[in-house]
N, C-alpha and C. Protein backbone atom coordinates (compact mmCIF):
# COMPACT_ATOMS: atom_id res chain seq x y z
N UNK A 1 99.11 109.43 104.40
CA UNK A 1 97.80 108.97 103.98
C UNK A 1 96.73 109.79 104.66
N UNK A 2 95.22 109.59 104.50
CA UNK A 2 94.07 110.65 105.15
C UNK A 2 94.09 110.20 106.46
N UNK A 3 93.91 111.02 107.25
CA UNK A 3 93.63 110.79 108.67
C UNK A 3 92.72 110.14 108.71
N UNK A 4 90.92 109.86 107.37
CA UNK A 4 90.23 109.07 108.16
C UNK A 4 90.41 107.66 107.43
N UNK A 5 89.14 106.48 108.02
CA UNK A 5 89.39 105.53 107.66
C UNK A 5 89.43 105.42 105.99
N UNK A 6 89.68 104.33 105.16
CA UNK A 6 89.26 104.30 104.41
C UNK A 6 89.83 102.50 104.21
N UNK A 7 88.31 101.86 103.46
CA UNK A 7 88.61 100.47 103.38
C UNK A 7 89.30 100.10 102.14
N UNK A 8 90.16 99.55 102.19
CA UNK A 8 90.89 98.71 100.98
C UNK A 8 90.93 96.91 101.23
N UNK A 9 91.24 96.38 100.23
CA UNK A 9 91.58 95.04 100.37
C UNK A 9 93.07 94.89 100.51
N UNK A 10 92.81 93.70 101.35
CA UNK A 10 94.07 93.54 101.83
C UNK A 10 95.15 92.61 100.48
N UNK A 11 94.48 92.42 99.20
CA UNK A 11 95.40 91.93 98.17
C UNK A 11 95.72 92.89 97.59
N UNK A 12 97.10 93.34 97.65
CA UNK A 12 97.62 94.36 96.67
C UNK A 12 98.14 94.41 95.71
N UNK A 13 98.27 94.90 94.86
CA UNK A 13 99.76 95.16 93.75
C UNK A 13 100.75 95.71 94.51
N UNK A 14 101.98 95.39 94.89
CA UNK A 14 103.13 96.24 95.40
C UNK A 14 104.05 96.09 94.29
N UNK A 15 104.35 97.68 94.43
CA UNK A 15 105.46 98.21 93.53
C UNK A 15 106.77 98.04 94.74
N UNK A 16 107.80 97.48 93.81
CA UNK A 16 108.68 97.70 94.72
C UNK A 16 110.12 97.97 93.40
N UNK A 17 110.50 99.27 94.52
CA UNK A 17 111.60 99.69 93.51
C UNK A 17 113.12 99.25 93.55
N UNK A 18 113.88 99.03 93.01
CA UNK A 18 115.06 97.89 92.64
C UNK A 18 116.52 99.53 92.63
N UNK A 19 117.12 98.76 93.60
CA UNK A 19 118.45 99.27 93.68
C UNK A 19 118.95 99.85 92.87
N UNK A 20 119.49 101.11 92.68
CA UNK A 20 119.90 102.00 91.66
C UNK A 20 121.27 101.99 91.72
N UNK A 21 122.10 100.92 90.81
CA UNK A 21 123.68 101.49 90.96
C UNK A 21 124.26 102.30 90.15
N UNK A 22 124.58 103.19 90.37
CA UNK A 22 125.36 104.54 89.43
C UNK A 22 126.55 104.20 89.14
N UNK A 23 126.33 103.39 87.69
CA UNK A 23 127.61 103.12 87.11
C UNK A 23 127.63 103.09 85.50
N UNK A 24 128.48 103.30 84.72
CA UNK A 24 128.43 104.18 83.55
C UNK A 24 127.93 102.85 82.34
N UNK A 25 128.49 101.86 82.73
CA UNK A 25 128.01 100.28 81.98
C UNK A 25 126.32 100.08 82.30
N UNK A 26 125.71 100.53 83.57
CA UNK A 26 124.76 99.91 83.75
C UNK A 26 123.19 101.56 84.10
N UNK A 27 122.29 101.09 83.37
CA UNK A 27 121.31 101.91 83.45
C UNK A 27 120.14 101.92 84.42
N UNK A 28 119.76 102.77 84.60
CA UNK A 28 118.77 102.79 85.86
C UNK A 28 117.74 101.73 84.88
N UNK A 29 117.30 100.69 86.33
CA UNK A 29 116.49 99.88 86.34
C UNK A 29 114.71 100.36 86.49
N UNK A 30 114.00 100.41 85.90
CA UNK A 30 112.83 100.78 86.82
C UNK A 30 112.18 99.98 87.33
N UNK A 31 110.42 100.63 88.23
CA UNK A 31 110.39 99.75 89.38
C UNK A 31 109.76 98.77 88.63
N UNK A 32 109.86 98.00 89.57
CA UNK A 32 109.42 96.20 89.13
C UNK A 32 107.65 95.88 90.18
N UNK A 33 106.67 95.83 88.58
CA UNK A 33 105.59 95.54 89.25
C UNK A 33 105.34 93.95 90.04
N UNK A 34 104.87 93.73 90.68
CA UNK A 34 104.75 92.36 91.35
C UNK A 34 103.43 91.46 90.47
N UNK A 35 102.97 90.53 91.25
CA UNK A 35 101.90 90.23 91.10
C UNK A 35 100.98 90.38 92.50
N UNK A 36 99.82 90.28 92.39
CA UNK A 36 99.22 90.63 93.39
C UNK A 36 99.49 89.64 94.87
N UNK A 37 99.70 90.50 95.79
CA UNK A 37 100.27 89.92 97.52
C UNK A 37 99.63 89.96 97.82
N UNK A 38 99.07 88.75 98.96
CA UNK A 38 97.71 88.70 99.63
C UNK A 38 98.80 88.25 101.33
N UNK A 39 98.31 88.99 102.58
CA UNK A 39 98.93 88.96 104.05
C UNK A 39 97.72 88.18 104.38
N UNK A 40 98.15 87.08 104.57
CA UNK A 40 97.93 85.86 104.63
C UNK A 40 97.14 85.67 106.49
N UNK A 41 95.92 84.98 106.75
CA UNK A 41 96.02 85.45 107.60
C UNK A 41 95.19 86.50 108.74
N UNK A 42 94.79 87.61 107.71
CA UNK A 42 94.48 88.90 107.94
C UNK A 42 92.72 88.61 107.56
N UNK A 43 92.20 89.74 107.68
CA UNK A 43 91.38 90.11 107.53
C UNK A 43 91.27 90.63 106.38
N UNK A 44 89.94 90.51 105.38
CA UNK A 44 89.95 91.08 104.01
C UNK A 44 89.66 92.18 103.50
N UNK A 45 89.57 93.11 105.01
CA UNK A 45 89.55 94.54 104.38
C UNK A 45 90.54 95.46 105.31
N UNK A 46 90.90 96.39 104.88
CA UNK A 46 91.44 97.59 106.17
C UNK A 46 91.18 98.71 106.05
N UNK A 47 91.59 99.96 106.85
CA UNK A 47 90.94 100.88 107.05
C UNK A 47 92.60 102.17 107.05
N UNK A 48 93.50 101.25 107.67
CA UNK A 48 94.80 102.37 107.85
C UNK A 48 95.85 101.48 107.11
N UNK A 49 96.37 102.07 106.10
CA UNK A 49 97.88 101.50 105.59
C UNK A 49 98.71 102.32 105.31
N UNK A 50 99.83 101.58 105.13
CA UNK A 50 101.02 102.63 104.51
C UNK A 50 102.28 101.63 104.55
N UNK A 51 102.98 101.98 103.30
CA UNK A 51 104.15 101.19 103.45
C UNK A 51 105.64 101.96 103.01
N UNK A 52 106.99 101.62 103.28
CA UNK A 52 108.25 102.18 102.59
C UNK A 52 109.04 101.17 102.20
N UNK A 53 109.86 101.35 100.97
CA UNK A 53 110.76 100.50 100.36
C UNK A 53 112.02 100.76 101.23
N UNK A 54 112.70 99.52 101.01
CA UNK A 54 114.21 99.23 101.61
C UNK A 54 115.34 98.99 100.37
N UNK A 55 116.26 99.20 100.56
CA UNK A 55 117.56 99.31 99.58
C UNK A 55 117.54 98.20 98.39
N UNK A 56 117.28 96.68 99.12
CA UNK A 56 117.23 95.74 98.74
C UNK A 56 115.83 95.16 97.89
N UNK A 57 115.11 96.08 98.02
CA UNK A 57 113.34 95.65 97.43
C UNK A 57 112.62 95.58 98.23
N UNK A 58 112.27 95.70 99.51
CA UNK A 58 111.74 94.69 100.30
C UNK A 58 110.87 95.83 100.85
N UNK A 59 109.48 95.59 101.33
CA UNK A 59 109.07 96.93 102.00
C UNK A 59 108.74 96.84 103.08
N UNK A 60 108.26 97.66 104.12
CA UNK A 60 108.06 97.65 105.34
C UNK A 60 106.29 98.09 104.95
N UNK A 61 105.61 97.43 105.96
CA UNK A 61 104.41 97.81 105.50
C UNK A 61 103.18 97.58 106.83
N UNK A 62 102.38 98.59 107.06
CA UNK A 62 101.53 98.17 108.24
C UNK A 62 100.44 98.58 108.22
N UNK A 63 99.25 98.22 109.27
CA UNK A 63 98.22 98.54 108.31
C UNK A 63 97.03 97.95 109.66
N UNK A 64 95.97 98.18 109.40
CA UNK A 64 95.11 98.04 110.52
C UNK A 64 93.73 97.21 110.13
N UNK A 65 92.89 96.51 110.42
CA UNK A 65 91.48 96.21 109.62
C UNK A 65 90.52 97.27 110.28
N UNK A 66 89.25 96.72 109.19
CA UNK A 66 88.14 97.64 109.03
C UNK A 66 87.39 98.01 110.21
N UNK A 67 87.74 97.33 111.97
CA UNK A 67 87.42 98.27 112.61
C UNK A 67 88.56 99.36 113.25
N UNK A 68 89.66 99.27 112.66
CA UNK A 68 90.56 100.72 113.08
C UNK A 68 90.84 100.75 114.43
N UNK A 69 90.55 99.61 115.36
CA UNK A 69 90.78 99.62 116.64
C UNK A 69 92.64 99.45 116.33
N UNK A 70 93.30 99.87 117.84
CA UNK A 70 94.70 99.55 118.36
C UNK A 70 95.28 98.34 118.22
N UNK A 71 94.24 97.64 118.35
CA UNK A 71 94.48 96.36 118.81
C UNK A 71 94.48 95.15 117.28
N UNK A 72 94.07 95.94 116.21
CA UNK A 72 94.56 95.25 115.18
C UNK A 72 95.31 95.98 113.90
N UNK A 73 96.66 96.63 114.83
CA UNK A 73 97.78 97.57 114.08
C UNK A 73 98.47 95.98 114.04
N UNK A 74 99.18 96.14 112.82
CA UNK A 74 100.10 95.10 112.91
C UNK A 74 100.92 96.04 111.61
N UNK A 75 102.49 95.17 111.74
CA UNK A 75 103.62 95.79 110.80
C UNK A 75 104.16 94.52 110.16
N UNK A 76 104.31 94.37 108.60
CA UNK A 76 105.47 93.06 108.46
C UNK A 76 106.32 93.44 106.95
N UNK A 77 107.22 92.90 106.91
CA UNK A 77 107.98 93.01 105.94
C UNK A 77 107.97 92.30 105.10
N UNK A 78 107.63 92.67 103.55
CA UNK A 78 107.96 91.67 102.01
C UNK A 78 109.03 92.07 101.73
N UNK A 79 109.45 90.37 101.35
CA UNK A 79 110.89 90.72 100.64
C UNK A 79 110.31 91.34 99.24
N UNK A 80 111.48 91.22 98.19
CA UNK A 80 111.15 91.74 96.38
C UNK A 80 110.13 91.09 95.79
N UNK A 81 110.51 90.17 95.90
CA UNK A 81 109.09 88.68 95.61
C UNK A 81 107.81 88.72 95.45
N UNK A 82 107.78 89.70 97.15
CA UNK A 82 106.39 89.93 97.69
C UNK A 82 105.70 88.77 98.58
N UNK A 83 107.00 88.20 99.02
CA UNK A 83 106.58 87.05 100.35
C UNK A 83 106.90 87.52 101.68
N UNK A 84 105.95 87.54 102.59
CA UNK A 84 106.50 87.80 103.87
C UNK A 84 107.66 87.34 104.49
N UNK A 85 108.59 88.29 105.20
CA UNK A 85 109.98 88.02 105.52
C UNK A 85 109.48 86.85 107.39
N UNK A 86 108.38 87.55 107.58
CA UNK A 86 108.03 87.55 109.20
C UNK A 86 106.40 87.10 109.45
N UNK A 87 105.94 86.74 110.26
CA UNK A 87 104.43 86.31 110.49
C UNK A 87 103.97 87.94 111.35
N UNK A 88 103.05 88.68 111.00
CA UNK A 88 102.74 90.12 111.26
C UNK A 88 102.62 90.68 112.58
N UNK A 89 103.31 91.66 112.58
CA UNK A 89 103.98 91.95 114.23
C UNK A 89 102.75 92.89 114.96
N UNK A 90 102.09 92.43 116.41
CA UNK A 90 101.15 93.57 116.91
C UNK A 90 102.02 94.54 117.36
N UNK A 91 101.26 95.52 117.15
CA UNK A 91 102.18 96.82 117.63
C UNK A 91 101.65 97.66 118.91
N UNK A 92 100.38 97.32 119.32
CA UNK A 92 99.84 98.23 119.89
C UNK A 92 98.22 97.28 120.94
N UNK A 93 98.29 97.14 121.65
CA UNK A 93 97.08 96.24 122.53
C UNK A 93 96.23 96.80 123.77
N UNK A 94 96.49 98.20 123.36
CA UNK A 94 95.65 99.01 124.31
C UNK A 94 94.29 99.49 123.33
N UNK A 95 92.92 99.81 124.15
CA UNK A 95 91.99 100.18 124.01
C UNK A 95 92.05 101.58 122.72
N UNK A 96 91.03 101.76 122.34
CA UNK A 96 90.38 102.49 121.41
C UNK A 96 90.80 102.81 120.13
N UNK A 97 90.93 103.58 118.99
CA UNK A 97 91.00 104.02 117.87
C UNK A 97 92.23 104.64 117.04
N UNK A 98 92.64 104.15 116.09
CA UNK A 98 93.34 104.49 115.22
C UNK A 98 93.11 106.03 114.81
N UNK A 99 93.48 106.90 114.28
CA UNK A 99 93.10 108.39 113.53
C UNK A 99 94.44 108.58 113.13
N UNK A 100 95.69 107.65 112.57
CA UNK A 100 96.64 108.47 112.14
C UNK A 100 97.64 107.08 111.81
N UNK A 101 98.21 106.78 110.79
CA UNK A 101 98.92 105.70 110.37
C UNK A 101 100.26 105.97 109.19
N UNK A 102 101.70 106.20 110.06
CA UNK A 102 102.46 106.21 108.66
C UNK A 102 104.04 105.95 109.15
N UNK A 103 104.56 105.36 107.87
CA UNK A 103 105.48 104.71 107.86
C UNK A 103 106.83 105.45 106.77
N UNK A 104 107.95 105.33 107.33
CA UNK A 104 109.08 105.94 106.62
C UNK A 104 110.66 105.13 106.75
N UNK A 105 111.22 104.94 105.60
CA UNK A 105 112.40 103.85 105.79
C UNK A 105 113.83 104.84 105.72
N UNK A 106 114.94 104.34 106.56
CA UNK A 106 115.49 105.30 106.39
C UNK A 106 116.84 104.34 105.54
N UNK A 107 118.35 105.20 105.36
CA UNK A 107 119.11 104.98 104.04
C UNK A 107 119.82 103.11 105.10
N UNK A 108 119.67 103.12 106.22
CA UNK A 108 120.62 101.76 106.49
C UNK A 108 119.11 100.72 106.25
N UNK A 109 118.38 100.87 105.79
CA UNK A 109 117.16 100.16 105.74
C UNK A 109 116.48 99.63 107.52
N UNK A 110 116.10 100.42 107.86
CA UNK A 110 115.59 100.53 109.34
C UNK A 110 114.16 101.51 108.73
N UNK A 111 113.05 100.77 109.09
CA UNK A 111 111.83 101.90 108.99
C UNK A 111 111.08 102.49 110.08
N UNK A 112 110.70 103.19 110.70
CA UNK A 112 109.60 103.57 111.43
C UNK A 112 108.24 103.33 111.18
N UNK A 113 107.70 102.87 111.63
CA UNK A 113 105.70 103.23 112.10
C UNK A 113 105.32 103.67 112.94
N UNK A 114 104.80 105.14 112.50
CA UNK A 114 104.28 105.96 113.67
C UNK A 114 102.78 106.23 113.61
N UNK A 115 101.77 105.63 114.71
CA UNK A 115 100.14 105.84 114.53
C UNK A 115 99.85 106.46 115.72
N UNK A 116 99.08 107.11 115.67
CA UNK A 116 98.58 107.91 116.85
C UNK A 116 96.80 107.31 116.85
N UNK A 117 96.64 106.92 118.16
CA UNK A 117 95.27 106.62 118.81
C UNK A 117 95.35 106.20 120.14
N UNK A 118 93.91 106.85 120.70
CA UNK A 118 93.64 106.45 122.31
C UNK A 118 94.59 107.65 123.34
N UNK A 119 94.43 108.57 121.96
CA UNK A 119 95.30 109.75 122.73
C UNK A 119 96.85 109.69 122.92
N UNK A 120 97.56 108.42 122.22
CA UNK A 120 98.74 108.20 122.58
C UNK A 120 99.41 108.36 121.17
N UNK A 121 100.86 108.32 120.93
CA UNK A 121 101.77 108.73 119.50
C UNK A 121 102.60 107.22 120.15
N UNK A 122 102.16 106.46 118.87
CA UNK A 122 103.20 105.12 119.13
C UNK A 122 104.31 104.92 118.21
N UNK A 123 105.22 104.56 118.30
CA UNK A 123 106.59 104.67 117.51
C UNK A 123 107.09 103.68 117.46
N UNK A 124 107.34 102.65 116.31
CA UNK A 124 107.95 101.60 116.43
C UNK A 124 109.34 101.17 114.70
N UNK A 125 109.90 100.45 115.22
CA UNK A 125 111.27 100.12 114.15
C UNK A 125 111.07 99.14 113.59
N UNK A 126 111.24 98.57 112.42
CA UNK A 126 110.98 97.46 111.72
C UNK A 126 112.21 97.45 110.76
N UNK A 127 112.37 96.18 110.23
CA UNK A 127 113.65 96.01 109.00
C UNK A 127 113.24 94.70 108.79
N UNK A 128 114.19 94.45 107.82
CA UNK A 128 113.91 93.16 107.22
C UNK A 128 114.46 92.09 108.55
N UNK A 129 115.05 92.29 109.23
CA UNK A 129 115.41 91.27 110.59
C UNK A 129 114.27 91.23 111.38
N UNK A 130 113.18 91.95 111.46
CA UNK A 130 112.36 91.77 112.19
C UNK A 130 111.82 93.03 112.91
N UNK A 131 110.96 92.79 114.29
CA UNK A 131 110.26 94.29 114.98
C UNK A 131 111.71 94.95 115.80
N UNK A 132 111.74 96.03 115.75
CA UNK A 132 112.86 96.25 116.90
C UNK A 132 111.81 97.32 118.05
N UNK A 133 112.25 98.21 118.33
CA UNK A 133 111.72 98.95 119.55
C UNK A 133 109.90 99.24 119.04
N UNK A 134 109.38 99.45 120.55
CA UNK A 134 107.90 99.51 120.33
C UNK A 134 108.00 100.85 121.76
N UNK A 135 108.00 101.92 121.17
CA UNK A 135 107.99 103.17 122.62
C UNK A 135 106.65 104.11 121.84
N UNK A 136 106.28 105.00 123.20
CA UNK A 136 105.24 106.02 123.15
C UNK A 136 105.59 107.28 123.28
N UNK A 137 105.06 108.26 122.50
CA UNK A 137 106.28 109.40 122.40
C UNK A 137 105.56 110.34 123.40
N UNK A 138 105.82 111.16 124.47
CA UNK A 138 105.41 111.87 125.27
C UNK A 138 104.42 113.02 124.23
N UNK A 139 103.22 113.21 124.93
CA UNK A 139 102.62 114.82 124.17
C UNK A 139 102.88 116.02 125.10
N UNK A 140 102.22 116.96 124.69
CA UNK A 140 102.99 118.21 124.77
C UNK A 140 102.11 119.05 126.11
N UNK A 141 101.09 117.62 126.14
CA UNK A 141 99.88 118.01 127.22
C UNK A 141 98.23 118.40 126.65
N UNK A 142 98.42 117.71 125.20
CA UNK A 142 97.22 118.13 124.15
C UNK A 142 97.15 116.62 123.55
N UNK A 143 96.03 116.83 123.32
CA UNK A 143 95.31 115.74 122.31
C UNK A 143 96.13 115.33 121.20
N UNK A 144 96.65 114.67 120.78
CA UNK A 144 96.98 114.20 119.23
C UNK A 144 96.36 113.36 118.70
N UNK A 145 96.39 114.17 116.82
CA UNK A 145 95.28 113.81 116.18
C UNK A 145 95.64 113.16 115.01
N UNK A 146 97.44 113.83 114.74
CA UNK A 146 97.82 112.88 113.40
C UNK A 146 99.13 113.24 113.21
N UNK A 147 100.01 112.24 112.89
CA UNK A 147 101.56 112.73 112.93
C UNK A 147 101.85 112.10 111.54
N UNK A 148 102.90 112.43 110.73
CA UNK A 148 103.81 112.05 110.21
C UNK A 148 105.25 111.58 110.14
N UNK A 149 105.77 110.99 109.59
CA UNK A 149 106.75 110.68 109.62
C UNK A 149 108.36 110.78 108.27
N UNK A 150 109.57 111.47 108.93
CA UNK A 150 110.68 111.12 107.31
C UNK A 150 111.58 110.81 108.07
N UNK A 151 113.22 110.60 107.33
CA UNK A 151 113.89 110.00 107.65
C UNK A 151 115.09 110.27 107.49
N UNK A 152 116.22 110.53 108.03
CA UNK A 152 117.51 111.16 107.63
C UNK A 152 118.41 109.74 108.19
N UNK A 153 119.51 109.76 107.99
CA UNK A 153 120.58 108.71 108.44
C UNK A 153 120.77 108.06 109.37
N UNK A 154 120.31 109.06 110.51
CA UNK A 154 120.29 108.57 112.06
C UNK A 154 119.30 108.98 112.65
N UNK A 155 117.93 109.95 112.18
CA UNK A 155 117.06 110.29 113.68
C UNK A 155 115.87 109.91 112.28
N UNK A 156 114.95 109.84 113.04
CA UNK A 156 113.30 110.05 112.46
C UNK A 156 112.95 110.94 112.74
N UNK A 157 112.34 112.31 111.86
CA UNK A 157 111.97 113.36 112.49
C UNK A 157 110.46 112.73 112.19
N UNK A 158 109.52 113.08 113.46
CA UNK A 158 107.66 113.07 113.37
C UNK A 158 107.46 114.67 113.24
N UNK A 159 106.41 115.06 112.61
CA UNK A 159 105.82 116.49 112.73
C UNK A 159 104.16 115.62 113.04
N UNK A 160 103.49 116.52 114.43
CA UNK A 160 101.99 115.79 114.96
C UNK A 160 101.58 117.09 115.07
N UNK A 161 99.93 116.83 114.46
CA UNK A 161 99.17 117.74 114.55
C UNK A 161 98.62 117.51 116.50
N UNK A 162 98.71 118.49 117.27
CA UNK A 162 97.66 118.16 118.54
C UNK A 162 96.43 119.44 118.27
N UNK A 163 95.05 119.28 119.60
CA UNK A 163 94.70 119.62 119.24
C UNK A 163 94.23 120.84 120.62
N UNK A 164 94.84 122.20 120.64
CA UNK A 164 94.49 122.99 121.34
C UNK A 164 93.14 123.28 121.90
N UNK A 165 92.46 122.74 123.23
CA UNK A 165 90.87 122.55 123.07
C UNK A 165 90.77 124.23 124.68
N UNK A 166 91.87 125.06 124.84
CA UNK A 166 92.07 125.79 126.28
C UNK A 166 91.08 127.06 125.16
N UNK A 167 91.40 127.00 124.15
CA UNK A 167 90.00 128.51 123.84
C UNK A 167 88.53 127.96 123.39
N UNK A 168 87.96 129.02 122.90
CA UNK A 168 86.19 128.77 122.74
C UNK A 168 86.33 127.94 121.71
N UNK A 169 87.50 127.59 120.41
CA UNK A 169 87.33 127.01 119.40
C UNK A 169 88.63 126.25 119.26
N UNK A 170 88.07 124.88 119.07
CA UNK A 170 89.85 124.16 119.03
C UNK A 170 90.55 124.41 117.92
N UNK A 171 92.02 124.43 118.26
CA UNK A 171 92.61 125.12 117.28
C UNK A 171 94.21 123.90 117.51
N UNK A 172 94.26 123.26 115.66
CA UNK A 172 95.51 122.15 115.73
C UNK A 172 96.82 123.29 115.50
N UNK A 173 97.64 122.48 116.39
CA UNK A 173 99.46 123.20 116.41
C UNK A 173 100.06 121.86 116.09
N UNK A 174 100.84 122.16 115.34
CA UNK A 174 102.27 121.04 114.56
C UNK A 174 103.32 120.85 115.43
N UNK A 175 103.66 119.75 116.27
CA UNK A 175 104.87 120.12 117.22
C UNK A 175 105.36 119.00 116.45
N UNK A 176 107.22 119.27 116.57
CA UNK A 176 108.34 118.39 115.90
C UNK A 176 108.97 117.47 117.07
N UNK A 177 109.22 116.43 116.97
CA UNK A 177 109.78 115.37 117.41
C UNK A 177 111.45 114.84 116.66
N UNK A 178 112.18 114.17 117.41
CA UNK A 178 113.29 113.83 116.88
C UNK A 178 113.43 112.57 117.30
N UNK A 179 113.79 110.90 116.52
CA UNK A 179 113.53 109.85 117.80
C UNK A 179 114.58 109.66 116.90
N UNK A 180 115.43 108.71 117.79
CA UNK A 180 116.37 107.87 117.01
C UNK A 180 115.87 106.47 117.18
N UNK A 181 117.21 105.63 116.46
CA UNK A 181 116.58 104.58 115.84
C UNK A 181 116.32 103.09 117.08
N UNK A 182 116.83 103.74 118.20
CA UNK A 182 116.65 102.84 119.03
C UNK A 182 115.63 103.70 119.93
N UNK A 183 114.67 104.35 119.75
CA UNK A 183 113.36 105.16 120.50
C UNK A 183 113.71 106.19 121.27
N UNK A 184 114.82 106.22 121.33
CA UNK A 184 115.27 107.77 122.47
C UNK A 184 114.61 109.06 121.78
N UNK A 185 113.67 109.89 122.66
CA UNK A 185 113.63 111.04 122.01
C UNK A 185 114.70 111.89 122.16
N UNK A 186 114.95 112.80 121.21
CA UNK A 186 116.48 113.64 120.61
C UNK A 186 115.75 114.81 121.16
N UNK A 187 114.87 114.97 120.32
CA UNK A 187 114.44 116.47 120.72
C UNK A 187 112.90 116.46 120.40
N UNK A 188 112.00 117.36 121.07
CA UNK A 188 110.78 117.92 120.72
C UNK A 188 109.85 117.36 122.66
N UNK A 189 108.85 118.09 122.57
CA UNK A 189 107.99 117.88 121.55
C UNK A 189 108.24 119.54 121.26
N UNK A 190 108.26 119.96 119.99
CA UNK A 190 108.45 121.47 119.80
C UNK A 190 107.92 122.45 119.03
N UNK A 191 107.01 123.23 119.41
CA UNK A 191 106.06 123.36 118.54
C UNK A 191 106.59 124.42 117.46
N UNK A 192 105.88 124.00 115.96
CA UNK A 192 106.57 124.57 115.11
C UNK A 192 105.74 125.32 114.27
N UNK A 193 104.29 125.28 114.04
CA UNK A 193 103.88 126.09 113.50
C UNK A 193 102.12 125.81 114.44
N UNK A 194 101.89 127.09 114.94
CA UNK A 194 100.29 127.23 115.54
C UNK A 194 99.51 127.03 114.33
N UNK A 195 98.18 126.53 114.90
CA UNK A 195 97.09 126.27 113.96
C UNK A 195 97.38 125.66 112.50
N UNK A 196 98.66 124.98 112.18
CA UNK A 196 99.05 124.79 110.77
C UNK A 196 98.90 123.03 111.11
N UNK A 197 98.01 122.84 109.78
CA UNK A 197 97.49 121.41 109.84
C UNK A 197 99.06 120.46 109.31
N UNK A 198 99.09 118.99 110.18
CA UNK A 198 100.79 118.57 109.72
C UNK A 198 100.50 118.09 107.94
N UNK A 199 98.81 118.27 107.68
CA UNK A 199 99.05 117.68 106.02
C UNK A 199 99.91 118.36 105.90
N UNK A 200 100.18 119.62 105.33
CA UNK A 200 101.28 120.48 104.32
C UNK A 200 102.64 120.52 104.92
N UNK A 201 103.04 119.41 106.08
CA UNK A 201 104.22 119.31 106.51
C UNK A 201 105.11 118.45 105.35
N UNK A 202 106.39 118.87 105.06
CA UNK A 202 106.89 118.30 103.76
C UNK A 202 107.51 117.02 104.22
N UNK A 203 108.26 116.23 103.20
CA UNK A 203 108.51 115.39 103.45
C UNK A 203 110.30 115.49 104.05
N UNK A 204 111.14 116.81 103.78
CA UNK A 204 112.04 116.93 104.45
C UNK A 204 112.68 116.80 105.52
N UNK A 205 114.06 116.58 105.87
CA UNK A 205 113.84 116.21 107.52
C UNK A 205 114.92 117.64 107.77
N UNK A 206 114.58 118.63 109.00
CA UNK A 206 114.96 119.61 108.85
C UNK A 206 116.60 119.21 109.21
């Protein structure tokens, strides 16, 4: 999503897409629109969202209100329905500002949310059972300004923009991260491309 704010309402339409079984009797299903979900609760506008589907329908979804502070990141899970599985999990209760919000599910249905603010890269696990790990991913000794997130079987790769401020003109570098699903970092922080903004980072996991 954009690094900056932007307000939405917190009643959505969620699309949620329906299990694909590859079998010669039965045809791909497509996705199934809902009716509009309201997170109950919340505040009626926000500023950071993002959500990923799970095997079963269900999505992982998190999201911040319209002042973008830390302190009102929260994550929760809809089942297919579009009813909350969980009452909305804080993720984050330290001081200052959001600038980076995103979420990725991987194939055992385990998702990540990774937001960066207050100078810190926060990393956390969600599934339909509930919050699992809440860790902070070390930086590289630079500012971070916006990370992404994908997903392979067993690690989460992040690609984070930081922001080089040691010459006359700051200049963002993309360093790669590897976390697994219980927060251990695997590998990084490693920088992978100078001055290359992480938008045009793909969604592949190398």
């Amino acid at each position: 999503m954009p690094s900056w704010p932007r307000t939405v309402c917190l009643t959505f339409a969620a699309v949620l897409l329906l299990p694909v079984v590859f079998a010669p009797a039965m045809a791909e299903e497509p996705p199934r629109l809902l009716a509009p979900v309201t997170l109950k609760g919340t505040p009626t506008a926000i500023s950071f969202f993002d959500s990923a589907s799970f095997s079963d329908g269900s999505v992982a979804v998190a999201y911040a209100d319209d002042t973008s502070t830390l302190s009102s990141l929260r994550a929760v899970v809809f089942n297919r329905e579009g009813a909350p599985l969980q009452a909305p999990f804080a993720l984050d209760s330290s001081g200052g500002s959001i600038t980076s919000l995103a979420v990725a599910s991987a194939s055992d249905d385990t998702a990540a949310v990774v937001w960066v603010g207050g100078g810190r890269i926060g990393f956390a696990t969600l599934s339909p059972a509930g919050l699992g790990v809440v860790v902070f991913v070390p930086s590289p000794g630079l500012p971070p300004s916006e990370c992404k997130v994908a997903a392979d079987s067993m690690w989460f790769a992040l690609a984070c923009s930081m922001i080089d401020v040691s010459s006359s003109s700051a200049v963002k570098e993309t360093y790669l991260y590897m976390i697994d699903q219980q927060g251990v970092l695997v590998l990084g922080p490693s920088l992978v491309s100078p001055a290359d903004d992480v938008a045009s980072w793909g969604a592949a996991v190398p």
